[in-house]
PDB file of N, CA and C in Angstrom:
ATOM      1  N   UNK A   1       2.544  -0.179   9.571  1.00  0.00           N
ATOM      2  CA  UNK A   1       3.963  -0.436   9.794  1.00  0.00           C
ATOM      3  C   UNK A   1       4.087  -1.729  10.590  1.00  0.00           C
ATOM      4  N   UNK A   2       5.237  -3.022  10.048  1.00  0.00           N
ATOM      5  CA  UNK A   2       5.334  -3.981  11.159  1.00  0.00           C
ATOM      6  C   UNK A   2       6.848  -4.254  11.444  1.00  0.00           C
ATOM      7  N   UNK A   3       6.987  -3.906  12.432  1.00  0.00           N
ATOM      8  CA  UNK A   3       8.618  -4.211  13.091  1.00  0.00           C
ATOM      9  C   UNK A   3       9.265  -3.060  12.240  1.00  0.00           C
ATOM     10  N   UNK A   4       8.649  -1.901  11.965  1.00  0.00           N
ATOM     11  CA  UNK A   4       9.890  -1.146  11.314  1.00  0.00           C
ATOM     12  C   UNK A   4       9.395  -0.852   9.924  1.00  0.00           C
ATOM     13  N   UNK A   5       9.034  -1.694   9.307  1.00  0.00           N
ATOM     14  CA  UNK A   5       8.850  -1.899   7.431  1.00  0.00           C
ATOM     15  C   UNK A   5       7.557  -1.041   7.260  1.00  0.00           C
ATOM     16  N   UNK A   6       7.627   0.108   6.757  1.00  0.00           N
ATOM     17  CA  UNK A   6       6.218   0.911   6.057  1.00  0.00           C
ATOM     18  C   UNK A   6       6.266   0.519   4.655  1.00  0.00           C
ATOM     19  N   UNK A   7       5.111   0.679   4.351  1.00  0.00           N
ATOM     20  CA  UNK A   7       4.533   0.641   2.658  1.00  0.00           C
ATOM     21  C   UNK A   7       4.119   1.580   2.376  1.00  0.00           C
ATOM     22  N   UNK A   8       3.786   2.763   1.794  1.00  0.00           N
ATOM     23  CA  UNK A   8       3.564   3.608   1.557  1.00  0.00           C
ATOM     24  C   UNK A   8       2.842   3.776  -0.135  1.00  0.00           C
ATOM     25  N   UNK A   9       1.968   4.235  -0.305  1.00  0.00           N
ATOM     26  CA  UNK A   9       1.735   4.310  -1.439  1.00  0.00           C
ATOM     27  C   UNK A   9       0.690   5.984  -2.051  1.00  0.00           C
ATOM     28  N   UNK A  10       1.611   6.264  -3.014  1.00  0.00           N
ATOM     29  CA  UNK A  10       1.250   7.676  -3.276  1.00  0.00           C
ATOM     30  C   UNK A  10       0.365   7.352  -4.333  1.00  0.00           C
ATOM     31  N   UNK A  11      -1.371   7.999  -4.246  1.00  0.00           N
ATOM     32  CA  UNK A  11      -2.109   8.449  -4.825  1.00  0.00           C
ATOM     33  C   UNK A  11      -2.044   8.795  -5.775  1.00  0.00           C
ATOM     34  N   UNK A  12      -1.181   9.843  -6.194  1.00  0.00           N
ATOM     35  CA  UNK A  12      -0.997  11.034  -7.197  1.00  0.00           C
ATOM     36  C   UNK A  12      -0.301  10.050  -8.327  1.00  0.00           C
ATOM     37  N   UNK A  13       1.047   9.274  -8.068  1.00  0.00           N
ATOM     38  CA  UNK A  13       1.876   8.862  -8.635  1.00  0.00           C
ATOM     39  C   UNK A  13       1.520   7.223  -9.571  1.00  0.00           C
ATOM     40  N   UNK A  14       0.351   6.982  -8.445  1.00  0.00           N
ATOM     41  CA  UNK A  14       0.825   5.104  -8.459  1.00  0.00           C
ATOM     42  C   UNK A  14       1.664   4.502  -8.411  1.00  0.00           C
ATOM     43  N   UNK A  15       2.570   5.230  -7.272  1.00  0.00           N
ATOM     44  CA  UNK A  15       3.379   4.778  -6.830  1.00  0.00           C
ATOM     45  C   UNK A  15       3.298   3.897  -5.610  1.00  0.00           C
ATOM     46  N   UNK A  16       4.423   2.442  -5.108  1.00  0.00           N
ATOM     47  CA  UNK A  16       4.550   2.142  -3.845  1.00  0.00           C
ATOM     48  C   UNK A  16       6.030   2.139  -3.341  1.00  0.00           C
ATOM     49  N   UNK A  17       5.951   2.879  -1.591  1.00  0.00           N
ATOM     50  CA  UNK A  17       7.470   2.821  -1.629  1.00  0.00           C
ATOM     51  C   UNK A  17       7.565   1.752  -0.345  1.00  0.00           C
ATOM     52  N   UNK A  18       8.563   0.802  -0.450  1.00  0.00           N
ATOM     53  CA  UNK A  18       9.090  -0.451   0.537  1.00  0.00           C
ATOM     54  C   UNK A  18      10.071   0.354   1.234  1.00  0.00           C
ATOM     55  N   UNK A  19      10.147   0.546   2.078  1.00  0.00           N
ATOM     56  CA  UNK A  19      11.201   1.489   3.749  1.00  0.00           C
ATOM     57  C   UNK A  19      12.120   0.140   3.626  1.00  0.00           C
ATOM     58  N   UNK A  20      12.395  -1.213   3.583  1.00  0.00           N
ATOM     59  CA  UNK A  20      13.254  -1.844   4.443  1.00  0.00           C
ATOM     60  C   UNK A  20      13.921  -1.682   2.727  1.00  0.00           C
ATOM     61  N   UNK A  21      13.840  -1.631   1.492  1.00  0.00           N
ATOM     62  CA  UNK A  21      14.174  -1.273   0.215  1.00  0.00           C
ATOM     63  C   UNK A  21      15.132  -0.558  -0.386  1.00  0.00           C
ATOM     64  N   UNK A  22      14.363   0.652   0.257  1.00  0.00           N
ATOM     65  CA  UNK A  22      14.197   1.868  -0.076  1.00  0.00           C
ATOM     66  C   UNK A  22      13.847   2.174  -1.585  1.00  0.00           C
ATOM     67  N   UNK A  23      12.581   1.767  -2.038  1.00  0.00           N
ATOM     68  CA  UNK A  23      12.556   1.575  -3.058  1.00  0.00           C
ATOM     69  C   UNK A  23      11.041   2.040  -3.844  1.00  0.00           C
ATOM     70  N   UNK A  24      11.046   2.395  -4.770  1.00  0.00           N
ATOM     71  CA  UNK A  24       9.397   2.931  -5.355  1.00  0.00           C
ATOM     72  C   UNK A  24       9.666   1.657  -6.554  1.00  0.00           C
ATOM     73  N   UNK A  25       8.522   1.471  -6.596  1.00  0.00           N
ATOM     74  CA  UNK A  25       7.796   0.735  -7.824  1.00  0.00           C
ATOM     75  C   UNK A  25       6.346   1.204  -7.729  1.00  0.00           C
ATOM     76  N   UNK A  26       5.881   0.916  -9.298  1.00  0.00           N
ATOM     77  CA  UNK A  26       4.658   1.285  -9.635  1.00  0.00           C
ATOM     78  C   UNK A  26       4.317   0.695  -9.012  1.00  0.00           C
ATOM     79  N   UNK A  27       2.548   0.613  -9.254  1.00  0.00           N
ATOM     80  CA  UNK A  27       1.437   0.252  -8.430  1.00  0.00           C
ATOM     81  C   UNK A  27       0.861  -1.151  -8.695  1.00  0.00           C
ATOM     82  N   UNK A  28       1.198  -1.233 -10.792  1.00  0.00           N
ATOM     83  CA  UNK A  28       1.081  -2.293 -11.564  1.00  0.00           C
ATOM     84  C   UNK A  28       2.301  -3.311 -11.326  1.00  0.00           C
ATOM     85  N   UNK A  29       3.697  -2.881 -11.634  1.00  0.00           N
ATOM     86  CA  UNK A  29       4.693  -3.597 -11.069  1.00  0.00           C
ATOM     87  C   UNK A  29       4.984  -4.338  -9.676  1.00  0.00           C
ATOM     88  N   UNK A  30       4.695  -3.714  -8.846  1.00  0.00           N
ATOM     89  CA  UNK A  30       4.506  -4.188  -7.560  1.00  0.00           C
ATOM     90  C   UNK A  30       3.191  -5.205  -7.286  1.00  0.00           C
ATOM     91  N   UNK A  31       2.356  -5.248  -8.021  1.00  0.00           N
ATOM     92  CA  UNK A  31       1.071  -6.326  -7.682  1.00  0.00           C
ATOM     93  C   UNK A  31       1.900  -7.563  -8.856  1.00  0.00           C
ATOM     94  N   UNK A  32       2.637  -7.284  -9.523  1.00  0.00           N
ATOM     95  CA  UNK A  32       3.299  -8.070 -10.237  1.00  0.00           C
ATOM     96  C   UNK A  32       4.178  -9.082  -9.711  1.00  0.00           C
ATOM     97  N   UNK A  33       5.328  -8.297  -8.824  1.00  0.00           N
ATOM     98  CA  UNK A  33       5.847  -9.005  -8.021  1.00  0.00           C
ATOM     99  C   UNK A  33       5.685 -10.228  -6.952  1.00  0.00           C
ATOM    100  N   UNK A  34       5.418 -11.341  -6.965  1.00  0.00           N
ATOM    101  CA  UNK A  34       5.324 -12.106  -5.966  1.00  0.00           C
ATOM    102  C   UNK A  34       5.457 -11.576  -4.299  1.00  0.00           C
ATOM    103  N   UNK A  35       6.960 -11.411  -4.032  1.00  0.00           N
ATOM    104  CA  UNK A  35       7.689 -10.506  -2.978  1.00  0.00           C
ATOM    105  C   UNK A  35       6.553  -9.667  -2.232  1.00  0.00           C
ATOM    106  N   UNK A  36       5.745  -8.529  -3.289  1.00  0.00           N
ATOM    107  CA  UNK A  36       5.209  -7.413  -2.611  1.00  0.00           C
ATOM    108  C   UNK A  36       3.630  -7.433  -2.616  1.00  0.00           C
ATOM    109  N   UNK A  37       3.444  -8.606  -3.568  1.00  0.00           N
ATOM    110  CA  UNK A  37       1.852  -8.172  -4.244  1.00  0.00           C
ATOM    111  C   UNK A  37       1.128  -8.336  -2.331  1.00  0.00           C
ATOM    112  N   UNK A  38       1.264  -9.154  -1.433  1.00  0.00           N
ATOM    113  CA  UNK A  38       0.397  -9.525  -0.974  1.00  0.00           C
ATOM    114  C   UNK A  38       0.374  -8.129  -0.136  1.00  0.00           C
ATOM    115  N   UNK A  39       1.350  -7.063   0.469  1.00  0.00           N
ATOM    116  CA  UNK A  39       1.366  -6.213   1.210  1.00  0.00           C
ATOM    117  C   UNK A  39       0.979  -5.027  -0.075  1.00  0.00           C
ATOM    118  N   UNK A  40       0.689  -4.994  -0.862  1.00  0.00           N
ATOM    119  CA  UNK A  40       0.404  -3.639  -1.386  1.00  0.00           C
ATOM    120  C   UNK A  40      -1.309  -3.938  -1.448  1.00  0.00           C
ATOM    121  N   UNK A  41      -1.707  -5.308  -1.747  1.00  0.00           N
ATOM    122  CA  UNK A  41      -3.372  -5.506  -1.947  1.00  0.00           C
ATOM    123  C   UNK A  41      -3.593  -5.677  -0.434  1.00  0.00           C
ATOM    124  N   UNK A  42      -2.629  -5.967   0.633  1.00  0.00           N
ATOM    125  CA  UNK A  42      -3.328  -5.459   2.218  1.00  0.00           C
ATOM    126  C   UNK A  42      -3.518  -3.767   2.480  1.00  0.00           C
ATOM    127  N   UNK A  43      -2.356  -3.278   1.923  1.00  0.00           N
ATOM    128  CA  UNK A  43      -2.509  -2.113   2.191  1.00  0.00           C
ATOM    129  C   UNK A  43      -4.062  -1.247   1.626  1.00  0.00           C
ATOM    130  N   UNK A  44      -3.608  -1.534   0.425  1.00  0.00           N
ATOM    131  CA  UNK A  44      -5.660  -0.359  -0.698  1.00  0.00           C
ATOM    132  C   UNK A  44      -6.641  -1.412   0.652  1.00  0.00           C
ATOM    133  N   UNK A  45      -6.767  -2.513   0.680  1.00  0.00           N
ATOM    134  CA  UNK A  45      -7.683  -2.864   1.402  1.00  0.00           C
ATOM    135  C   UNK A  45      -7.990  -2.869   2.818  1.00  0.00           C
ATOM    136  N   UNK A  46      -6.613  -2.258   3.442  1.00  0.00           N
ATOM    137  CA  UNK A  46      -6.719  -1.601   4.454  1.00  0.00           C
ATOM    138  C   UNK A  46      -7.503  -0.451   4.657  1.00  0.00           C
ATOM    139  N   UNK A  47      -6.955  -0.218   3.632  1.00  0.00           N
ATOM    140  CA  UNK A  47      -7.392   1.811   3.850  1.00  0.00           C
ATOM    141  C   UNK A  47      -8.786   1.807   3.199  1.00  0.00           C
ATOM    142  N   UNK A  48      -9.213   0.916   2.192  1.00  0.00           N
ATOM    143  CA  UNK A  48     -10.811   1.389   1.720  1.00  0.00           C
ATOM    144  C   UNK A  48     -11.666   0.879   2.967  1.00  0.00           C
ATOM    145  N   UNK A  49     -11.320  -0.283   4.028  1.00  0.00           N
ATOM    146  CA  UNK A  49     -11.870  -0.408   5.103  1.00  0.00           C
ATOM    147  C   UNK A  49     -12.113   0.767   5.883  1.00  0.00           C
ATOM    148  N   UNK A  50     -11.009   1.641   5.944  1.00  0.00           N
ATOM    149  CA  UNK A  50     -10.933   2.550   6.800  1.00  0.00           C
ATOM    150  C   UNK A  50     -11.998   3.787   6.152  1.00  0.00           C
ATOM    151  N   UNK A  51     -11.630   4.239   4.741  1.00  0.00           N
ATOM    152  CA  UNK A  51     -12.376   5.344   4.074  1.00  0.00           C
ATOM    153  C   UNK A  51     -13.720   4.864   4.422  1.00  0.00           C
ATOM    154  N   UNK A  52     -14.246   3.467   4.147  1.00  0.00           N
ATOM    155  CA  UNK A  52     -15.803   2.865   4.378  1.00  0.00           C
ATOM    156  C   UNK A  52     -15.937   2.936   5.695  1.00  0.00           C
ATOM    157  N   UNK A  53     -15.335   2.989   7.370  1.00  0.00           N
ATOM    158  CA  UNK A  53     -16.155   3.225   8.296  1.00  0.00           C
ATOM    159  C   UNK A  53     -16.344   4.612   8.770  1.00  0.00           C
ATOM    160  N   UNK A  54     -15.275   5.747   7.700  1.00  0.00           N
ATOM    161  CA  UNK A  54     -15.383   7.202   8.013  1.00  0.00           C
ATOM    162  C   UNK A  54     -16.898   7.452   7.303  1.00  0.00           C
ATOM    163  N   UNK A  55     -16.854   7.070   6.190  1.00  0.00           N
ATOM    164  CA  UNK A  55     -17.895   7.280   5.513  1.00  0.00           C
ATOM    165  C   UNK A  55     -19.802   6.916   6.048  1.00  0.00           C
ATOM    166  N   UNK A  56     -19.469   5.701   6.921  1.00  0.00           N
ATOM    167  CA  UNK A  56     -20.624   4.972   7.553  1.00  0.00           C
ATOM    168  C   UNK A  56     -21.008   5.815   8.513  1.00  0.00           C
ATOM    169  N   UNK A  57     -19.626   6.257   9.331  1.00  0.00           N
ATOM    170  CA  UNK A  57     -20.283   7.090  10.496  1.00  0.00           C
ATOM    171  C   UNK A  57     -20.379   8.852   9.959  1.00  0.00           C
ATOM    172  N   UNK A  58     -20.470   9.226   8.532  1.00  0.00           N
ATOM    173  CA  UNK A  58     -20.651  10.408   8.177  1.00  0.00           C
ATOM    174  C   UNK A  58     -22.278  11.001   8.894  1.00  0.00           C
TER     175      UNK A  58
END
């Protein structure tokens, strides 16, 4: 989250939802977008950082 704005993105769906939006777009559409691509490819690469140091310290 920064200043307020979450990204959210559902697993199940391939979905992403923008909070300042309020809005879902796909997973493909949204990397499409100029606007969003750069916060939806921070976000997966946030979190596989994160899944990879749970996993390291398994």
């Amino acid at each position: 989250m920064h200043n307020g704005v979450r990204t959210l993105f559902d697993f199940r769906s391939e979905q992403v939802f923008f909070s300042e939006s309020n809005l879902w777009k796909s997973y493909h559409d949204a990397l499409e977008d100029p606007h969003y691509k750069e916060r939806v490819t921070r976000l997966l690469r946030d979190w596989e950082a994160l899944r990879w140091r749970e996993h390291s310290t398994e």
